[in-house]
N, C-alpha and C. Protein backbone atom coordinates (compact mmCIF):
# COMPACT_ATOMS: atom_id res chain seq x y z
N UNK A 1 72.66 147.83 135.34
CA UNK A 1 71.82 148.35 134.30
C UNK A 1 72.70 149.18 133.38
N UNK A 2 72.19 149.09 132.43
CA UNK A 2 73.35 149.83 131.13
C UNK A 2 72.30 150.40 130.10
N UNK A 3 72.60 151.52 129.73
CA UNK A 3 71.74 152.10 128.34
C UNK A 3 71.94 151.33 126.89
N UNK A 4 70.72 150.54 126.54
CA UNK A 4 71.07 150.22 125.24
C UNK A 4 71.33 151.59 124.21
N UNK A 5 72.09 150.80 123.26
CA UNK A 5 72.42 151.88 121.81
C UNK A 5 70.49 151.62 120.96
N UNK A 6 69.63 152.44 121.84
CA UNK A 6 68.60 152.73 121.15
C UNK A 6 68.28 154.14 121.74
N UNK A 7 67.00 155.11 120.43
CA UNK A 7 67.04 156.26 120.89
C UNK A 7 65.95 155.99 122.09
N UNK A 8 66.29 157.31 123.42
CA UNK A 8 65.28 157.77 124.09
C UNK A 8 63.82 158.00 123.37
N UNK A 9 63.27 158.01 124.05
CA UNK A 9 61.61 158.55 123.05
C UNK A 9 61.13 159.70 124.74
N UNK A 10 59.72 160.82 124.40
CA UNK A 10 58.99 161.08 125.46
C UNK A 10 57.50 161.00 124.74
N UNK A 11 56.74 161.16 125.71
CA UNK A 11 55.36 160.62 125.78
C UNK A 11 55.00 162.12 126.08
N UNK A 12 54.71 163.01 125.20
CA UNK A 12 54.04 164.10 125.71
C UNK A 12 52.73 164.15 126.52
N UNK A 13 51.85 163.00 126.57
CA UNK A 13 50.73 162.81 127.21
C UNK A 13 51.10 162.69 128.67
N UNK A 14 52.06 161.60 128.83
CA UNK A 14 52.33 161.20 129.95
C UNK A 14 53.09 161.95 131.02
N UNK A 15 54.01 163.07 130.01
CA UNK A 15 55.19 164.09 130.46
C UNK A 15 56.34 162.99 131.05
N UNK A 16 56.71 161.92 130.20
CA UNK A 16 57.96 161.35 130.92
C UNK A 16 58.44 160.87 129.50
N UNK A 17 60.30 160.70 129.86
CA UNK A 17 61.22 159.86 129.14
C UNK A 17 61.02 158.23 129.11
N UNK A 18 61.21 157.56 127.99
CA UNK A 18 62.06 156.26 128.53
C UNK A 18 63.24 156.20 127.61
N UNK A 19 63.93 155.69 128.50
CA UNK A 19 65.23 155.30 128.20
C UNK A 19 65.33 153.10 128.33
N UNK A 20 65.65 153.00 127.07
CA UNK A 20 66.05 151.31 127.07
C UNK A 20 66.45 151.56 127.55
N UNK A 21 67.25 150.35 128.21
CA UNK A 21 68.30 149.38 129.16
C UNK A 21 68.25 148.01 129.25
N UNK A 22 69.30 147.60 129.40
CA UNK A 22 69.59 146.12 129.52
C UNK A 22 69.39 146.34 131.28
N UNK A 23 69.21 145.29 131.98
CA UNK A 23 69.13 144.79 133.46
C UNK A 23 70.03 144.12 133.41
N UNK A 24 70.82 143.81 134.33
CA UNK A 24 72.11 142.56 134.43
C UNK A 24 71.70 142.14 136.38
N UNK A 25 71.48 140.71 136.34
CA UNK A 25 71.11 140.12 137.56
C UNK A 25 72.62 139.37 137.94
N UNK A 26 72.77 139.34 138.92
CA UNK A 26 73.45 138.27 139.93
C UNK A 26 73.96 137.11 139.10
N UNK A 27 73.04 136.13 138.71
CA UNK A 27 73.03 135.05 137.91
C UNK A 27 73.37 135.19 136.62
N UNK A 28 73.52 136.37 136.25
CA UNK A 28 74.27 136.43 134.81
C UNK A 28 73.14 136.61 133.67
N UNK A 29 72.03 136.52 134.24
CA UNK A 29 71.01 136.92 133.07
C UNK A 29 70.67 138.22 132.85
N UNK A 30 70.19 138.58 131.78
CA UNK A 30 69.74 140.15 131.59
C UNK A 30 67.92 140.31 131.12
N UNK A 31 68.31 141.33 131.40
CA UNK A 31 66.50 141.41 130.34
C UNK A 31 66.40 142.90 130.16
N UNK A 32 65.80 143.06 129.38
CA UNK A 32 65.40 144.52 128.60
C UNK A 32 64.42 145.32 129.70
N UNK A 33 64.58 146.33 129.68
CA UNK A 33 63.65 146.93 130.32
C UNK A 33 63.53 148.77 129.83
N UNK A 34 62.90 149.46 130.58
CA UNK A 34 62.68 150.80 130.14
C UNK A 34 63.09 151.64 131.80
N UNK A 35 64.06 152.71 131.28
CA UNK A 35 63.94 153.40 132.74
C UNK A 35 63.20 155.02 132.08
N UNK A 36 62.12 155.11 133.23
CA UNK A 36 60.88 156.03 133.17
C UNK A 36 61.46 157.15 133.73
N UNK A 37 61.69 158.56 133.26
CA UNK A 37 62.01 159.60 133.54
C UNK A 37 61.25 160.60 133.73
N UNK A 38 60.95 161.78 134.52
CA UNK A 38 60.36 162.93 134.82
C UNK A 38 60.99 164.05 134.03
N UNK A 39 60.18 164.89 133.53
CA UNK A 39 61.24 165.96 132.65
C UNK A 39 62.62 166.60 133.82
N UNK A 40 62.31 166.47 135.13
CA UNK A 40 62.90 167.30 135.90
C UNK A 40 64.32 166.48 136.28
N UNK A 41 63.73 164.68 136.13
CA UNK A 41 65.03 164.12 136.54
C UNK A 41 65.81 164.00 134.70
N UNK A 42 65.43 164.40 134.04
CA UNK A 42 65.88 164.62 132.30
C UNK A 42 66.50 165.72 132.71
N UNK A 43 66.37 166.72 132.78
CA UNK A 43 67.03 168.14 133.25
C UNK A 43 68.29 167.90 134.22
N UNK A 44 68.04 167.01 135.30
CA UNK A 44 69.20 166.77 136.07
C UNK A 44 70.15 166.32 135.58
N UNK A 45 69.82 165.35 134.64
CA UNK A 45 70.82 164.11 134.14
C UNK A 45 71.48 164.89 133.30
N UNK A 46 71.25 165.91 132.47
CA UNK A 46 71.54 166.45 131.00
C UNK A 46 72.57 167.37 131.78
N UNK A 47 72.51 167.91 133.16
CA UNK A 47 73.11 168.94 133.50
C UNK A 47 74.01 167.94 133.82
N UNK A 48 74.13 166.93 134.45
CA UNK A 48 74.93 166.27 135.22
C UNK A 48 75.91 165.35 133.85
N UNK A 49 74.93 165.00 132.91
CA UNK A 49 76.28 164.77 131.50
C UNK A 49 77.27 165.94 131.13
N UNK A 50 76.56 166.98 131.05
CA UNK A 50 77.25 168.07 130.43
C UNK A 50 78.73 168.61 131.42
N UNK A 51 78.76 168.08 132.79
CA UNK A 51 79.85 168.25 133.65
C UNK A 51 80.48 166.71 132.95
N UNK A 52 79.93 165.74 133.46
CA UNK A 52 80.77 164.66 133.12
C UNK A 52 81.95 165.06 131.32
N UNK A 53 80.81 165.10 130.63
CA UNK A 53 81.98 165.61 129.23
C UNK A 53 82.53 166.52 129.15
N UNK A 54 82.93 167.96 129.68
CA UNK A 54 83.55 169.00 129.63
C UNK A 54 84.94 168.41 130.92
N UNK A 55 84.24 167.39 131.61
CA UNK A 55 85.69 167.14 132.57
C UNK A 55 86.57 166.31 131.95
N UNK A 56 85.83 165.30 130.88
CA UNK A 56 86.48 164.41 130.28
C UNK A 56 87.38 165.32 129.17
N UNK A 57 86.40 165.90 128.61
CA UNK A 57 87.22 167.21 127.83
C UNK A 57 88.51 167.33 128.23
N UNK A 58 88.42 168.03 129.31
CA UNK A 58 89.86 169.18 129.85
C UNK A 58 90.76 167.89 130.52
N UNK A 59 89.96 166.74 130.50
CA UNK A 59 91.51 165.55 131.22
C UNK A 59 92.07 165.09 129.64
N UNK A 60 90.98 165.14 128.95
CA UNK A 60 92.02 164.43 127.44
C UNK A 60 92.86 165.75 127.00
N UNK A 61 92.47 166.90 127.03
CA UNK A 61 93.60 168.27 126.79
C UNK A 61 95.18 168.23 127.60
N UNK A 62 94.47 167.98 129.00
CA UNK A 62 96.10 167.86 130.17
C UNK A 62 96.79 166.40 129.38
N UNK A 63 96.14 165.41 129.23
CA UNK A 63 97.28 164.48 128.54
C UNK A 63 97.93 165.05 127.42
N UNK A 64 97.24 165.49 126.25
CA UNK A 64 97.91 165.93 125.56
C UNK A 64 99.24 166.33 125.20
């Protein structure tokens, strides 16, 4: 599964994210789909990007 280049949206009614995505099967086919988020697993993820890019950060600085 991979994030398409489309924006997130939330459903204030519903209190959840979706996020597009492509699906990628076995057989080589794909199909579109939506992954459904909880504000709380949104909160996780955002904390858990914000390490991923500050590490990527400080490894592109040490090459430097």
């Amino acid at each position: 599964m991979t994030p398409m280049r489309r924006d997130a949206v939330y459903d204030h009614r519903a209190q959840q994210s979706a996020l597009p995505v492509l699906v990628h099967y076995d057989d080589g086919g794909t199909a579109e789909s939506l992954l459904v988020l909880t504000p709380d697993q949104v909160e996780l993820y955002a904390i858990q990007f914000e390490r991923l890019i500050s590490q990527r950060e400080q490894a592109q600085g040490n090459a430097a």
